[in-house]
N, C-alpha and C. Protein backbone atom coordinates (compact mmCIF):
# COMPACT_ATOMS: atom_id res chain seq x y z
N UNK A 1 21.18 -74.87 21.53
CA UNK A 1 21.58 -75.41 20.26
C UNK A 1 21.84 -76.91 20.40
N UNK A 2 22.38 -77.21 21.46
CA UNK A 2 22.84 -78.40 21.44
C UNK A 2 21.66 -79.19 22.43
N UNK A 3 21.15 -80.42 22.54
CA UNK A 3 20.36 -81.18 23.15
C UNK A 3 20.92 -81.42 24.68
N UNK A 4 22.05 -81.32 24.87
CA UNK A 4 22.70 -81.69 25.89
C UNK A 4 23.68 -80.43 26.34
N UNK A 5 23.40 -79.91 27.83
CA UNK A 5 23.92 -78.59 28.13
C UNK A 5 26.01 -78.92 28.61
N UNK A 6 25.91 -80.36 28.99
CA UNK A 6 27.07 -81.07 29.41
C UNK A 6 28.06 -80.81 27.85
N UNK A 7 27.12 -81.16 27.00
CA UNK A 7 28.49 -80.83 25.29
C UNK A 7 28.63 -79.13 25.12
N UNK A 8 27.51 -78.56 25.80
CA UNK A 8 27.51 -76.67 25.51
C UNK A 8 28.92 -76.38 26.22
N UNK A 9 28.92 -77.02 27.55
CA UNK A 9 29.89 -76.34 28.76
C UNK A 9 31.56 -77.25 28.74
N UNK A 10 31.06 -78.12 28.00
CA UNK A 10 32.63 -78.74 27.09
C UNK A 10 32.91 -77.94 26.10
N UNK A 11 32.53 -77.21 25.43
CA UNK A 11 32.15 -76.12 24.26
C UNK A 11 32.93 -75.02 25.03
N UNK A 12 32.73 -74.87 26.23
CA UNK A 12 32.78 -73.89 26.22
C UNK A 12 34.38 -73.81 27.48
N UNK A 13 34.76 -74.82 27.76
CA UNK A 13 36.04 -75.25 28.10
C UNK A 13 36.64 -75.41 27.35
N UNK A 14 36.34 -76.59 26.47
CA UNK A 14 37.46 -76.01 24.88
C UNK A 14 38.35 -74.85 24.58
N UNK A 15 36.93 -73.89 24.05
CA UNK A 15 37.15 -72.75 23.51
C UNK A 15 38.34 -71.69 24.67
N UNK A 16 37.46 -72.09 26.05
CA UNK A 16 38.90 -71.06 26.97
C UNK A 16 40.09 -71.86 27.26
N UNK A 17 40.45 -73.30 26.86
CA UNK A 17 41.82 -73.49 26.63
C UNK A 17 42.63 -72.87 25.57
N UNK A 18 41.83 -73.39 24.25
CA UNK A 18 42.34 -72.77 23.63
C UNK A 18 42.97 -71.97 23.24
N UNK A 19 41.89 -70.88 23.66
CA UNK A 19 42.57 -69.12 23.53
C UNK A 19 44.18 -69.12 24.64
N UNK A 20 43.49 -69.93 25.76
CA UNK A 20 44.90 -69.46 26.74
C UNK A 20 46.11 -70.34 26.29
N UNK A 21 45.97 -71.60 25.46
CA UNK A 21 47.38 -72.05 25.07
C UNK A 21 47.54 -71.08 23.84
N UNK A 22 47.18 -70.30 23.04
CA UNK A 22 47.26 -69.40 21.78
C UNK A 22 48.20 -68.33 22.71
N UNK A 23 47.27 -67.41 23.69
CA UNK A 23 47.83 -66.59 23.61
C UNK A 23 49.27 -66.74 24.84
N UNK A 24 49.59 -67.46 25.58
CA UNK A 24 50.36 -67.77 26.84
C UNK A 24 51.51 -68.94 26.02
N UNK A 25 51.55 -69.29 24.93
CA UNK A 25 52.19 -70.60 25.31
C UNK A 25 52.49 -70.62 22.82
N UNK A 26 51.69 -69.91 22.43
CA UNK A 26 52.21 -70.53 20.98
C UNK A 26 52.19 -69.11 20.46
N UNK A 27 51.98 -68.03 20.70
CA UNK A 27 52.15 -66.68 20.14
C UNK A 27 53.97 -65.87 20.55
N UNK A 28 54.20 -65.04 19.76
CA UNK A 28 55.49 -64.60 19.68
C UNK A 28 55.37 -63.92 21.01
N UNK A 29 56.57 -64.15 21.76
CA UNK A 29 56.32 -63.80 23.09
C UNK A 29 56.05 -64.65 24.44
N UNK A 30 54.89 -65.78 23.70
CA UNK A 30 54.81 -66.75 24.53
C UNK A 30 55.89 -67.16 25.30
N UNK A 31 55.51 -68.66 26.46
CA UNK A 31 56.09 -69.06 27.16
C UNK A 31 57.14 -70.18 26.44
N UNK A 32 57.88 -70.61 26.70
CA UNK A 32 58.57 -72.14 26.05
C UNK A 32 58.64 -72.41 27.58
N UNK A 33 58.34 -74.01 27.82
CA UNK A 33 58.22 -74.51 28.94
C UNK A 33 59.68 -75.60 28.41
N UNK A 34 59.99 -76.21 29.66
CA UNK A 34 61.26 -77.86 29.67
C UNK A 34 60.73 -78.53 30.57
N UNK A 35 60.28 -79.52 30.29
CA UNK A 35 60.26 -80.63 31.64
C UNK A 35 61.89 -81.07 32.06
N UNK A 36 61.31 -80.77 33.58
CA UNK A 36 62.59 -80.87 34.29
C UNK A 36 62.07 -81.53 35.59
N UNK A 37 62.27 -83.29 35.06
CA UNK A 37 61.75 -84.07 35.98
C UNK A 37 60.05 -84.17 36.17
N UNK A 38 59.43 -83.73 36.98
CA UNK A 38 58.01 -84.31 37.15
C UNK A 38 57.51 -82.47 36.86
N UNK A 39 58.20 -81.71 36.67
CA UNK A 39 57.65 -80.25 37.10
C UNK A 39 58.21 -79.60 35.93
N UNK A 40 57.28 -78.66 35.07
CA UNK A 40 58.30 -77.73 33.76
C UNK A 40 59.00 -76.32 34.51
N UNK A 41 59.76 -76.15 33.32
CA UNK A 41 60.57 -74.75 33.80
C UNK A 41 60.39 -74.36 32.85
N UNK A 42 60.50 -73.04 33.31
CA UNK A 42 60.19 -71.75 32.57
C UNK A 42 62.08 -71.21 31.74
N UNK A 43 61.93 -71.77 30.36
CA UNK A 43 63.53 -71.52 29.52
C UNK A 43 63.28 -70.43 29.21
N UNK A 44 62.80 -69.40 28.55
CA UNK A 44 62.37 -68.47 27.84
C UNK A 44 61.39 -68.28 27.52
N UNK A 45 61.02 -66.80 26.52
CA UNK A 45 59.77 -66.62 25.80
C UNK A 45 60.10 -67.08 24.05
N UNK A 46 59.30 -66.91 23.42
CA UNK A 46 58.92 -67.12 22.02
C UNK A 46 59.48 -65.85 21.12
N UNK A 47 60.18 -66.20 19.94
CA UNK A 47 61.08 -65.27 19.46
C UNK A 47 59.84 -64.72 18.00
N UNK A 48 59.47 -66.37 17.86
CA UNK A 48 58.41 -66.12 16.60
C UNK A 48 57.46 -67.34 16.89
N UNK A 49 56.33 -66.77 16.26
CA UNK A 49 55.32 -67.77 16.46
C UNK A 49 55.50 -69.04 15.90
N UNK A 50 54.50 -70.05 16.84
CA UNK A 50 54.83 -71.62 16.65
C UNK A 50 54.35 -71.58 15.24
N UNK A 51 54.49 -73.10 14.83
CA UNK A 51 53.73 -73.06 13.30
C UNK A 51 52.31 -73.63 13.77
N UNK A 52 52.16 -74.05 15.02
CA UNK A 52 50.69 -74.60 14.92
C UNK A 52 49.68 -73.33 15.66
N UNK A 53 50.15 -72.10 16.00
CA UNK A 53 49.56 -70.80 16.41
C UNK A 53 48.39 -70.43 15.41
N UNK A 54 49.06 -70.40 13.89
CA UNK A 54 47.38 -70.01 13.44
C UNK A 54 45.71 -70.61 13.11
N UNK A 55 46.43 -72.54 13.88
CA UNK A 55 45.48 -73.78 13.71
C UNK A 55 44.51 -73.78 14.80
N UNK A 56 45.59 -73.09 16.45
CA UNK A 56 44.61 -72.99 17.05
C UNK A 56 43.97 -71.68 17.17
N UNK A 57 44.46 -71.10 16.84
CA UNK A 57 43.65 -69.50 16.23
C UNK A 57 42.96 -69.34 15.68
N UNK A 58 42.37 -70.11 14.72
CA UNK A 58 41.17 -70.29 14.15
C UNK A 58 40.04 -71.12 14.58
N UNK A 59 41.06 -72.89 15.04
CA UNK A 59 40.11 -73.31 15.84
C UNK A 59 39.32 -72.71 17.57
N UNK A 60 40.07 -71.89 17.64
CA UNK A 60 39.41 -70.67 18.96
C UNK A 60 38.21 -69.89 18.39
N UNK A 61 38.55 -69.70 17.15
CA UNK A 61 37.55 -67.98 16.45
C UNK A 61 36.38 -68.96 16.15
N UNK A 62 37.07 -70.61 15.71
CA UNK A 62 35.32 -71.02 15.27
C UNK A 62 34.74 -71.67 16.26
N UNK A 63 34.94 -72.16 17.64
CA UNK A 63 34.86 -72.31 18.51
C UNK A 63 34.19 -70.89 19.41
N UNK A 64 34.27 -70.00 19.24
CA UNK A 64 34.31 -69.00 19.73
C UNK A 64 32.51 -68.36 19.09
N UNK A 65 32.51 -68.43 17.89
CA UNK A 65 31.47 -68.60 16.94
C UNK A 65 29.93 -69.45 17.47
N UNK A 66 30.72 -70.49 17.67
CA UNK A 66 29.63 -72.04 17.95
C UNK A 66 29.29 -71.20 19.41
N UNK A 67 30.39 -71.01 20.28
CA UNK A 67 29.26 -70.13 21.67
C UNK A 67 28.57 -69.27 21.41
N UNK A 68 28.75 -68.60 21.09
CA UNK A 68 27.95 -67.06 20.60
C UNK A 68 26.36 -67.45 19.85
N UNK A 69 26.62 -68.21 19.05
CA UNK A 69 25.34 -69.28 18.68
C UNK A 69 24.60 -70.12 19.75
N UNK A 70 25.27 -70.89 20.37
CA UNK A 70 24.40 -71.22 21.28
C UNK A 70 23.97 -70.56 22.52
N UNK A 71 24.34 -69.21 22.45
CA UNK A 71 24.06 -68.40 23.91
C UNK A 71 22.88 -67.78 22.97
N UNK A 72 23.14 -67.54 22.08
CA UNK A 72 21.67 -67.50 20.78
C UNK A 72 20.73 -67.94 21.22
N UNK A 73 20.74 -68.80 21.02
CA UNK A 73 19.96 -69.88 20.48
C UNK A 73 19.17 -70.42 22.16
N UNK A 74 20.49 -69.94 23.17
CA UNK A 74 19.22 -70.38 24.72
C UNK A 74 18.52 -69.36 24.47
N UNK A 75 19.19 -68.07 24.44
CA UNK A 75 18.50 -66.75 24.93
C UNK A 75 16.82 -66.95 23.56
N UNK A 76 16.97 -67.28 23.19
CA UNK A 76 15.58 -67.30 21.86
C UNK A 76 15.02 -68.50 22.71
N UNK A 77 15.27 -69.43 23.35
CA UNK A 77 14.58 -70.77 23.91
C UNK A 77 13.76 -70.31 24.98
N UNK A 78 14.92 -69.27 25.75
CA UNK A 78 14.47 -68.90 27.17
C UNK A 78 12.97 -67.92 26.89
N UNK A 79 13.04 -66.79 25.87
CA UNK A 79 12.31 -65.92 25.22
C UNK A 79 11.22 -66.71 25.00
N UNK A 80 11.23 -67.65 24.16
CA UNK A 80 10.00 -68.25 23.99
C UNK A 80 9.27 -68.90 24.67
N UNK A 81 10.29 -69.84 26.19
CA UNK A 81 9.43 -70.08 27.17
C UNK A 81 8.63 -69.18 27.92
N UNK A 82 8.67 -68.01 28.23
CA UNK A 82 8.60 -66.98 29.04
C UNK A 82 7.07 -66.08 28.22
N UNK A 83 7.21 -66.39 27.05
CA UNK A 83 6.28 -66.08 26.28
C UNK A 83 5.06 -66.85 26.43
N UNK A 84 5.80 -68.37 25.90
CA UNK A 84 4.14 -69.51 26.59
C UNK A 84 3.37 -69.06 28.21
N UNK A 85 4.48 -68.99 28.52
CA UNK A 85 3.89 -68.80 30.00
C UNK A 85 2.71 -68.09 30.41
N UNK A 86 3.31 -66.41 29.69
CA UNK A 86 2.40 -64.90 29.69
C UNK A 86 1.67 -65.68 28.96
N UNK A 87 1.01 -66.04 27.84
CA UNK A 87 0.05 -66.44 27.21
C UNK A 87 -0.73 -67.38 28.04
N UNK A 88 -0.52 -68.58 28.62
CA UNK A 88 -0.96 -69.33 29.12
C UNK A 88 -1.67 -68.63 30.45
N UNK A 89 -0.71 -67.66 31.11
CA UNK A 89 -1.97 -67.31 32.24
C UNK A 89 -2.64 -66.07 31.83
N UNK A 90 -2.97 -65.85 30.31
CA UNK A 90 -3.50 -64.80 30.32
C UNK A 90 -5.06 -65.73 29.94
């Protein structure tokens, strides 16, 4: 999908931060971290969700979307190279 496989695999680092600050760190339950000096500590968990939990929850699902499309979109690239090929040495 994308011209450049370096923006696919940023795509696709994004998307697994994301999910892991959603579900580890802004969902009810989550972590609450304190910086304490150069290193955080662990204060508690999450009583109720952050308010910015359902921003990156969506930005994960459409993020999440855009991969699924471009694993598309190789797998149809790859298909069609593989196709020239058989044709060509037939």
């Amino acid at each position: 999908m994308f011209g450049n496989s370096l923006i696919s695999y940023a795509l696709y680092f994004i998307t697994f931060f994301c999910i892991l600050i959603y579900k580890y760190f802004l969902k009810e339950g989550g972590i609450i971290l304190k910086m304490d000096g150069i290193l955080p500590r662990n204060i508690g968990k999450r009583e109720k969700e952050s308010k910015w939990a359902p921003h990156i929850q969506k930005l994960g699902g459409a993020a999440i979307f855009f991969c699924f499309i471009d694993l598309w979109v190789r797998f149809f690239q790859q298909e069609a190279n593989r196709i020239q090929l058989q044709v060509e040495n037939f």
